[in-house]
Each structure stands twice: as C-alpha cells, then as structure tokens.
Protein backbone atom coordinates (compact mmCIF):
# COMPACT_ATOMS: atom_id res chain seq x y z
CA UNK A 1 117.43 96.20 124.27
CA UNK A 2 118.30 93.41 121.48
CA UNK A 3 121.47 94.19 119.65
CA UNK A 4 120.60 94.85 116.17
CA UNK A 5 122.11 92.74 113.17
CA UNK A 6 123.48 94.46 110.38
CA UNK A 7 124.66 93.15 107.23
CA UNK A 8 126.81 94.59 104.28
CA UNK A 9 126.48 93.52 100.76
CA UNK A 10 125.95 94.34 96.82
CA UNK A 11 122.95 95.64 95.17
CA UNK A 12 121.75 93.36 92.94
CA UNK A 13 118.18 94.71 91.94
CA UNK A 14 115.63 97.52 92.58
CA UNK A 15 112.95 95.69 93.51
CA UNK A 16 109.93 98.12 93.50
CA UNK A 17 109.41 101.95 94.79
CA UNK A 18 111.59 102.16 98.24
CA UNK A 19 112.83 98.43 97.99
CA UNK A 20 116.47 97.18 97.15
CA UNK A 21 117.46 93.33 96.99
CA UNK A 22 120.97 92.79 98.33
CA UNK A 23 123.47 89.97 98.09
CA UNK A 24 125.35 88.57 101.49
CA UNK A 25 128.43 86.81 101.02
CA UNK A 26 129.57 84.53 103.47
CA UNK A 27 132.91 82.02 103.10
CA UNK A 28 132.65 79.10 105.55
CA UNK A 29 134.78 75.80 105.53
CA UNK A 30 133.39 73.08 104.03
CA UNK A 31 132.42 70.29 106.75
CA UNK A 32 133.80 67.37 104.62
CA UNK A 33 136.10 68.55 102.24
CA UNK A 34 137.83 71.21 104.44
CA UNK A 35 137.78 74.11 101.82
CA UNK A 36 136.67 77.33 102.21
CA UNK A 37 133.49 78.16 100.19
CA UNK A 38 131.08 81.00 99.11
CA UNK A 39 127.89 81.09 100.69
CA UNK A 40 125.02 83.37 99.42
CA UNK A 41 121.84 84.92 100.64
CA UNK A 42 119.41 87.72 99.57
CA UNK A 43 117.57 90.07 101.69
CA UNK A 44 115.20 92.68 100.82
CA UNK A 45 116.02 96.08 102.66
CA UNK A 46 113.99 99.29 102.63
CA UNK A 47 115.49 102.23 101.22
CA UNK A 48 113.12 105.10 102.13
CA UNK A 49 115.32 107.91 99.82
CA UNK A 50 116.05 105.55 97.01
CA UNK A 51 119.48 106.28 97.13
CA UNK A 52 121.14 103.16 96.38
CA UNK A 53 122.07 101.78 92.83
CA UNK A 54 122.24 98.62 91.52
CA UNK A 55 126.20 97.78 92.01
CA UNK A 56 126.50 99.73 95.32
CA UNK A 57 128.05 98.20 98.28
CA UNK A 58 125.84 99.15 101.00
CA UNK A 59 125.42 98.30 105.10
CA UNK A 60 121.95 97.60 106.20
CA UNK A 61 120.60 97.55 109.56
CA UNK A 62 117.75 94.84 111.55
CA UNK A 63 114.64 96.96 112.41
CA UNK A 64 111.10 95.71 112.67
CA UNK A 65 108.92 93.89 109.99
CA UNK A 66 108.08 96.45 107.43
CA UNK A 67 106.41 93.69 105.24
CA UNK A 68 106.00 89.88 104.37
CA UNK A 69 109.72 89.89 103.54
CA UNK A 70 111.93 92.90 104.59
CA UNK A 71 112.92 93.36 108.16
CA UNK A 72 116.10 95.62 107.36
CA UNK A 73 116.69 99.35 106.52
CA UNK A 74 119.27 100.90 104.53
CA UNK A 75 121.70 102.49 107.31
CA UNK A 76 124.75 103.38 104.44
CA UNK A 77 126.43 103.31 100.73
CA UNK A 78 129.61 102.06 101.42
CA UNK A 79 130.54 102.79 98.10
CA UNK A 80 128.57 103.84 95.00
CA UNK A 81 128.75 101.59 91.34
C-alpha cells in the first residue's frame, strides 16, 4: 500500500458545503541568495462534519480524488481559532 501524505496548515476559507481551503507553509533556502524563505500553497480538503473554522490549525490526510481539485480529507483540528 502507498504511504499516504498528510499535510498540516491554517484555514483560510470555507469554500462551499463540506469544503475547507487550507494554507501550507513551507521554509526552504533560497538557491542563490542562501536565505531561508516562506513558501506557500493551498489545497482544498473535504471536511465531511464541517467542523473546522476559518483560523483553525488543522492536519489533513491524501485519500482518493473526491473532485476536480480536492484529493485530501480532514483527519484533525490541531487547534481551534
């Protein structure tokens, strides 16, 4: 079996009925100027209980395509807003 990726970031938006829109974070060293920089991405995750709030740090988890755009499920709230 494929290990699963999972990912931990903000809520940023609701983004429809059983849709959230997180925010990764990533800091990775610059290739030229040697400096450590922020690095952002979005991904849309499915949140079947609508539990999450915008301002929640929460842990999603890889599953299969559940649409166009959102391949990950909402496995935790870290911590609430």
């Amino acid at each position: 079996m494929t290990h699963k990726r999972e990912i931990q970031g903000n809520v940023v938006k609701i983004a429809g009925e059983k849709t959230i829109t997180i925010v990764v974070e990533r800091r990775v060293m610059h290739p030229r100027y040697h400096k450590v920089v922020k690095r952002f991405k979005k991904y849309l995750v499915h949140d079947e209980r609508n539990e999450a709030k915008v301002g929640d740090e929460v842990v999603a988890i890889e599953c299969r395509p559940l649409s166009k755009t959102k391949s990950f499920r909402l496995k935790s709230v870290v911590k609430g807003a």
